[in-house]
N, C-alpha and C. Protein backbone atom coordinates (compact mmCIF):
# COMPACT_ATOMS: atom_id res chain seq x y z
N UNK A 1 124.57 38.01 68.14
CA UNK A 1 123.82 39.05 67.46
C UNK A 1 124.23 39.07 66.00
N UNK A 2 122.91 39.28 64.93
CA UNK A 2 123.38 39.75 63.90
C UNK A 2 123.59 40.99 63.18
N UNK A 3 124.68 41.54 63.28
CA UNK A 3 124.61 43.05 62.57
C UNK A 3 124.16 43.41 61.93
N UNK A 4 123.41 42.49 60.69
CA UNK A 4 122.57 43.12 59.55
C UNK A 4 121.23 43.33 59.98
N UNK A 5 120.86 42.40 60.92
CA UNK A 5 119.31 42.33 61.44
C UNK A 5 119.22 43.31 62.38
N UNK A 6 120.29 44.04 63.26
CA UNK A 6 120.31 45.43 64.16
C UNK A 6 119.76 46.11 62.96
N UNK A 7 119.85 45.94 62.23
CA UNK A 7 119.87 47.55 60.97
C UNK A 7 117.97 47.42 60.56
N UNK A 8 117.41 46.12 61.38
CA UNK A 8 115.81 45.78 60.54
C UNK A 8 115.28 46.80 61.41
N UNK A 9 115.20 46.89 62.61
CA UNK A 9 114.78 47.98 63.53
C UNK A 9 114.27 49.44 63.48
N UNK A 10 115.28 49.69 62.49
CA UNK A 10 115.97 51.45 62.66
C UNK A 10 114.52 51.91 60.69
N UNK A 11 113.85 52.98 61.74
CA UNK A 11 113.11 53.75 61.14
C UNK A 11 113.33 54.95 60.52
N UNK A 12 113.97 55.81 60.84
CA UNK A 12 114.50 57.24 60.85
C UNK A 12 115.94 57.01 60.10
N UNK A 13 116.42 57.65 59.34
CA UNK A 13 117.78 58.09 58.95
C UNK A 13 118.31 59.06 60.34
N UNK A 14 119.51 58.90 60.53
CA UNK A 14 120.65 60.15 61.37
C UNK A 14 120.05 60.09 62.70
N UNK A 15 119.76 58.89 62.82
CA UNK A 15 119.05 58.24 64.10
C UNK A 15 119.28 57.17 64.88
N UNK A 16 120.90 57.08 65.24
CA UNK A 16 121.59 55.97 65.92
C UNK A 16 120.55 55.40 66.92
N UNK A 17 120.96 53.47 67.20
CA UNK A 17 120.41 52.84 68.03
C UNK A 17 121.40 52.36 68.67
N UNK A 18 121.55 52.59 70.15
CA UNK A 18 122.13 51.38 71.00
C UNK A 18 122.45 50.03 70.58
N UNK A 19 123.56 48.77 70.33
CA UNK A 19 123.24 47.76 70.12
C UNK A 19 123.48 46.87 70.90
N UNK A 20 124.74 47.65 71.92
CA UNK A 20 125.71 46.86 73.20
C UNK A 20 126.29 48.00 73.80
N UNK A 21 127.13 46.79 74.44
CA UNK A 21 128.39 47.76 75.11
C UNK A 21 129.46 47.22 75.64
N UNK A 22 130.78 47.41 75.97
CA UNK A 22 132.09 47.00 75.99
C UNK A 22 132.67 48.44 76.78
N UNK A 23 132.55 47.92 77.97
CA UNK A 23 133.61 48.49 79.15
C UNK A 23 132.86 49.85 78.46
N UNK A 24 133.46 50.77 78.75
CA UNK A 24 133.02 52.54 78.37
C UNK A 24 132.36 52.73 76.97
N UNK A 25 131.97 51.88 76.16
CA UNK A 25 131.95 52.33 75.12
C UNK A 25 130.53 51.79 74.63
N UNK A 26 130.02 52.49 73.57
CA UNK A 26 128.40 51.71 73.01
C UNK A 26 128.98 51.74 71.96
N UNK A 27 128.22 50.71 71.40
CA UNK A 27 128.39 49.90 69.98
C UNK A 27 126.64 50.34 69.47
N UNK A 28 127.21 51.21 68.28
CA UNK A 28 125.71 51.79 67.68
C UNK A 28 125.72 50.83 66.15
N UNK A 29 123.89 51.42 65.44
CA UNK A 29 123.92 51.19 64.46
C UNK A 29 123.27 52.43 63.80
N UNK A 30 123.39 52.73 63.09
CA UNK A 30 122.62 54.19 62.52
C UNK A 30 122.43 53.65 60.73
N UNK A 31 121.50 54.06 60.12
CA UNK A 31 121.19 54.22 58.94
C UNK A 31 121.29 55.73 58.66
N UNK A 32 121.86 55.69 57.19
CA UNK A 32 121.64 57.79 56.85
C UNK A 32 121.48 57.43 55.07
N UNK A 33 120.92 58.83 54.84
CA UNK A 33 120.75 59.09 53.45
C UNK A 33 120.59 60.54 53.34
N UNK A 34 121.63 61.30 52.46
CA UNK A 34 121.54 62.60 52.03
C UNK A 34 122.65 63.29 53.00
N UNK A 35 122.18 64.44 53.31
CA UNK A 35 123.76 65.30 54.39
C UNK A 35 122.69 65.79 55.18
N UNK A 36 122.22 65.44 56.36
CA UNK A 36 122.36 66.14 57.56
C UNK A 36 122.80 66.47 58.57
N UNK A 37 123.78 65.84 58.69
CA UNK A 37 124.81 65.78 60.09
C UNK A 37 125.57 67.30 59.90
N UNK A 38 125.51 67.98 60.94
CA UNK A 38 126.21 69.11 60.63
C UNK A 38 127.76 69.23 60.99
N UNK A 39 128.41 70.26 61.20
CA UNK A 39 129.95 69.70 61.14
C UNK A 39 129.49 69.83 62.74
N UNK A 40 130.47 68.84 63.38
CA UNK A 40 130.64 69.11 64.53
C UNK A 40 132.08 68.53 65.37
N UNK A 41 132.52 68.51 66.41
CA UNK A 41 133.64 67.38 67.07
C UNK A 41 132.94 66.55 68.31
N UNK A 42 134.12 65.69 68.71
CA UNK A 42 133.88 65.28 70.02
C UNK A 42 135.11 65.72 70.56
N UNK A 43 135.29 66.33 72.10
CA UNK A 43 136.33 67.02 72.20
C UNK A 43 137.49 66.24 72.80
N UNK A 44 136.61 65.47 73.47
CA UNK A 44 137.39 64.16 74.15
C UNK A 44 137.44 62.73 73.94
N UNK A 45 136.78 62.53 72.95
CA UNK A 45 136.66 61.09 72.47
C UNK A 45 136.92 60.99 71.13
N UNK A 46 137.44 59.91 70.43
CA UNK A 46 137.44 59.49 69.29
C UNK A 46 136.11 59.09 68.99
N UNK A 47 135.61 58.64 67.78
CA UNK A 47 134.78 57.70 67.38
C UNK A 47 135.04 57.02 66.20
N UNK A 48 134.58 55.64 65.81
CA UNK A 48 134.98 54.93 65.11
C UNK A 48 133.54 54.79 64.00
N UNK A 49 133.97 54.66 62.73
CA UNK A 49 132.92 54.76 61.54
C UNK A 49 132.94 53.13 60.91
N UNK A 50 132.25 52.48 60.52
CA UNK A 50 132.32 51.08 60.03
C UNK A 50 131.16 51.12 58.94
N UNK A 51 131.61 50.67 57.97
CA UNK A 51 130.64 51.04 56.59
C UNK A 51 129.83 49.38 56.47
N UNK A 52 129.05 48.90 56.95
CA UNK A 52 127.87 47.40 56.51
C UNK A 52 127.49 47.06 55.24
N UNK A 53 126.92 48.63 54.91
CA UNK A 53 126.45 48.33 53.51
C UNK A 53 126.31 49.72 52.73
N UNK A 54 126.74 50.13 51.59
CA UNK A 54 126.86 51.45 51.31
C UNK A 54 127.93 51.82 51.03
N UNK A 55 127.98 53.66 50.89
CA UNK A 55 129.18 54.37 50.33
C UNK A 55 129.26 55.30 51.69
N UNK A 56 129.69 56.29 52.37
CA UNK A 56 130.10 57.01 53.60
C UNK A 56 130.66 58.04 53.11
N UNK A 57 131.00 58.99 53.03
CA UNK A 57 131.56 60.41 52.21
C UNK A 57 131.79 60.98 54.28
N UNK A 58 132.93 60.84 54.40
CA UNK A 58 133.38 61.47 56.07
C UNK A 58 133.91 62.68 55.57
N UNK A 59 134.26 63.56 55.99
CA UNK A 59 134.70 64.77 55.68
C UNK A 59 134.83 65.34 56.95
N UNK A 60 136.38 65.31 56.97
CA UNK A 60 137.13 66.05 58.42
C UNK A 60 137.91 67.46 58.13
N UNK A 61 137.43 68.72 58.48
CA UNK A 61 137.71 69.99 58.11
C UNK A 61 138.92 69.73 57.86
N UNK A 62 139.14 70.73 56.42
CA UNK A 62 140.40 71.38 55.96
C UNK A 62 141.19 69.77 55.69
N UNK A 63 140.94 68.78 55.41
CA UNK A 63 141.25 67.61 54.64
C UNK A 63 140.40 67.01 53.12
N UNK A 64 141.41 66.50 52.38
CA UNK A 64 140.32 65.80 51.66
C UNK A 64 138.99 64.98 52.14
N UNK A 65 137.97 65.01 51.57
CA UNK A 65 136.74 63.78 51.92
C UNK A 65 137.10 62.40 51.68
N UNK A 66 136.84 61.75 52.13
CA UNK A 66 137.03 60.36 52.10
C UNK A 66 135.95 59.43 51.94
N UNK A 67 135.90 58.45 51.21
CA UNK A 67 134.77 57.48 50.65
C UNK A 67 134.97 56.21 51.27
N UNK A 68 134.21 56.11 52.08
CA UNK A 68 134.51 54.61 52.91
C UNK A 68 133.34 53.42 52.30
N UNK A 69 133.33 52.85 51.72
CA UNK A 69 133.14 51.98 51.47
C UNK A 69 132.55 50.61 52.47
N UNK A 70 131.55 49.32 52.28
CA UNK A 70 131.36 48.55 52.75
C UNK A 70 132.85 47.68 53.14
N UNK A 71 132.76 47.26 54.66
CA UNK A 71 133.79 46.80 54.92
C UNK A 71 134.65 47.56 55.67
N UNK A 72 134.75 49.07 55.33
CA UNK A 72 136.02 50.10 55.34
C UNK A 72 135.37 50.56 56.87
N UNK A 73 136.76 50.52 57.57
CA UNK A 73 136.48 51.64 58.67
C UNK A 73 137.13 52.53 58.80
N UNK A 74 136.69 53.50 59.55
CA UNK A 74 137.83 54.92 59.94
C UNK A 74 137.43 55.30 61.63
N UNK A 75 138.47 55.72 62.10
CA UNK A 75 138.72 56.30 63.03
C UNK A 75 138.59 57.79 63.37
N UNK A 76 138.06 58.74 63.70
CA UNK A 76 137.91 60.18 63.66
C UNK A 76 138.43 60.43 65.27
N UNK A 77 139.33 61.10 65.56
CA UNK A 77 140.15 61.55 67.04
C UNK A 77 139.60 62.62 67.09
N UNK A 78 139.86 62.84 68.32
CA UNK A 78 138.99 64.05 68.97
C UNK A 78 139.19 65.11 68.88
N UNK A 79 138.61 66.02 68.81
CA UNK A 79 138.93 67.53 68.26
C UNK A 79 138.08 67.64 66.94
N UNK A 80 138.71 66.38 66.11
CA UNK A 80 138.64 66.94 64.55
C UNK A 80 137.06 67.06 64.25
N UNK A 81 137.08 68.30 63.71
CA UNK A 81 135.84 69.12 62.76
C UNK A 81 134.93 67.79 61.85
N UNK A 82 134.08 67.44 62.14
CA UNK A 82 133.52 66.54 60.83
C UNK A 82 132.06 66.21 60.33
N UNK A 83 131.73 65.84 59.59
CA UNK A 83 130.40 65.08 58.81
C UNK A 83 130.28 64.53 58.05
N UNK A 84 129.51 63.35 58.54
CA UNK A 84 129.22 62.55 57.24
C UNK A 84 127.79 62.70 56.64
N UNK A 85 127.82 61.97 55.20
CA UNK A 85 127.08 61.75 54.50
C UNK A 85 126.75 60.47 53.37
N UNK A 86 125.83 60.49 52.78
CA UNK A 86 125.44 59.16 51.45
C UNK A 86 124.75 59.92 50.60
N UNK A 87 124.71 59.84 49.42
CA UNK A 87 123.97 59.98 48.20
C UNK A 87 122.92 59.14 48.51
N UNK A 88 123.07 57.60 48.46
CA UNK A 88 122.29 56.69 48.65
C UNK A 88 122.20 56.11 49.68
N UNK A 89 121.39 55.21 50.48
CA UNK A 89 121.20 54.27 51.78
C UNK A 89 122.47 53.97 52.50
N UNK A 90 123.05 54.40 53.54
CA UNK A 90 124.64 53.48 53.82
C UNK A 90 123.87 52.85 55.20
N UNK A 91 124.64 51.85 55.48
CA UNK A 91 124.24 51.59 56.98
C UNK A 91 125.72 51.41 57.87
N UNK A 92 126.03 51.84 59.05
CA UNK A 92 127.27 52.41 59.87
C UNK A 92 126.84 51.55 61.06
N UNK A 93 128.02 51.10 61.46
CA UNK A 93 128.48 50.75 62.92
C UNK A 93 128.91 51.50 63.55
N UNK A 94 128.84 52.46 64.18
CA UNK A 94 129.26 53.27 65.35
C UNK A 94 130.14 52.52 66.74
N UNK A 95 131.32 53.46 66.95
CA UNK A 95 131.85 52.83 68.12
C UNK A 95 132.35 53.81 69.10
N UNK A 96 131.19 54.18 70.12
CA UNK A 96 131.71 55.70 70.85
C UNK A 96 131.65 55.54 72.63
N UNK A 97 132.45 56.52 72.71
CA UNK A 97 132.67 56.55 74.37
C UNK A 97 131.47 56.71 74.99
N UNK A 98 130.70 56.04 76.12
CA UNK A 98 129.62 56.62 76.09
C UNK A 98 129.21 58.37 76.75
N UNK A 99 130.25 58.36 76.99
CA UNK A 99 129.92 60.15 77.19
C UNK A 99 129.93 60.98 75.65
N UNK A 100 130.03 59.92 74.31
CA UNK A 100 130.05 61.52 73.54
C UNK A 100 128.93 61.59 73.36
N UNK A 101 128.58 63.02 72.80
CA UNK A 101 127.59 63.47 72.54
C UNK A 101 127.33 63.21 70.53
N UNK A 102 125.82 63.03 70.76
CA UNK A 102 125.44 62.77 69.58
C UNK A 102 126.25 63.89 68.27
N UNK A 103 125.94 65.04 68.36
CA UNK A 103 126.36 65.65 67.21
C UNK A 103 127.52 66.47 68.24
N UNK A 104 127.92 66.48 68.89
CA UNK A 104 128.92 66.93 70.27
C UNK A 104 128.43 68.60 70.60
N UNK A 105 128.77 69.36 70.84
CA UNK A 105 128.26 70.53 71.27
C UNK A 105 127.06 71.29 70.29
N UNK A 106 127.14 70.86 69.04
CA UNK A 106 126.31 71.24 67.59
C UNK A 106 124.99 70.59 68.00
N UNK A 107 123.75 71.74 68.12
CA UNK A 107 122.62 71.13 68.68
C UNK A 107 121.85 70.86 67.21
N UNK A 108 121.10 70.16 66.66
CA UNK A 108 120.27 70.42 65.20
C UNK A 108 118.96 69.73 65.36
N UNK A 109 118.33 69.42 64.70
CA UNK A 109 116.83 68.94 64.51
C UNK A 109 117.17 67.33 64.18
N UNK A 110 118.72 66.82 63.84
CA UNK A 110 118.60 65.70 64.17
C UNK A 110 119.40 65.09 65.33
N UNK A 111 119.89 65.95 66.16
CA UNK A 111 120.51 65.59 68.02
C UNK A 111 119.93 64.89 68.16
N UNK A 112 120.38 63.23 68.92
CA UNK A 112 119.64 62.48 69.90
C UNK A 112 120.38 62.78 70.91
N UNK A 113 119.06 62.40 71.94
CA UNK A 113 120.24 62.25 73.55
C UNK A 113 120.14 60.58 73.54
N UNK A 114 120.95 60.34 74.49
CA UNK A 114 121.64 58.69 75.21
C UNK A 114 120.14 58.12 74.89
N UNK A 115 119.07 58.72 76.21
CA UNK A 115 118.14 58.10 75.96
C UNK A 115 117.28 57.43 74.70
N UNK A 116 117.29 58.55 73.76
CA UNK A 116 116.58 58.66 72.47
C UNK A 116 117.47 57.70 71.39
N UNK A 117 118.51 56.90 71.74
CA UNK A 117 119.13 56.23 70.88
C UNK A 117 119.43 54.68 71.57
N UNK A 118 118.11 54.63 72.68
CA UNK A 118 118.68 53.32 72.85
C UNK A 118 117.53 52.52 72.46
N UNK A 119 117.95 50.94 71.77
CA UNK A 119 117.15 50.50 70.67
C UNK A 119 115.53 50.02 71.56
């Protein structure tokens, strides 16, 4: 598979796609632009952030924001408060348990379910 060509697919911003999977876990791709993700956690899962192409602005409550960069990944553990965002186009690799929930208990106008995010 090519990771950049997962990203030709994807129509919608804050609209993860399925790309695989590995034992418990889906391997997403999501495109975003602007801040809609609202704060939210996962209570029991980590998830992992991977920057393709773009800038990432993560922001985990009551910490500095962080600028992840193409290339750059981060790790977010469970519990912690968070959201991301871009000024401009970023495109993200997602790496989540498949039980978390899209925005985790935080319902919004951009929630997918499992179904609604597979490519």
């Amino acid at each position: 598979m090519n990771l950049k060509n997962a990203f030709l697919g994807l129509d919608n911003y804050f609209s993860p796609k399925i790309i695989g999977e590995v034992n418990d876990q889906y391997i997403k791709v999501v495109k975003i632009k602007g801040q809609e993700v609202p704060w939210h956690n996962h209570k029991n899962e980590d998830e992992l952030f991977y920057v393709v192409k773009g800038a990432l602005l993560l922001e985990i409550e009551n910490q500095p924001g962080l600028i992840l960069k193409k290339g750059e990944l981060f790790i977010v553990k469970k519990g912690e408060n968070h959201r991301v965002s871009s000024k401009v186009e970023c495109l993200i690799m997602l790496i989540e348990s498949k039980s978390t929930e899209h925005t985790g208990k935080v319902k919004s106008e951009i929630t997918k379910s499992i179904d609604e995010q597979k490519y």
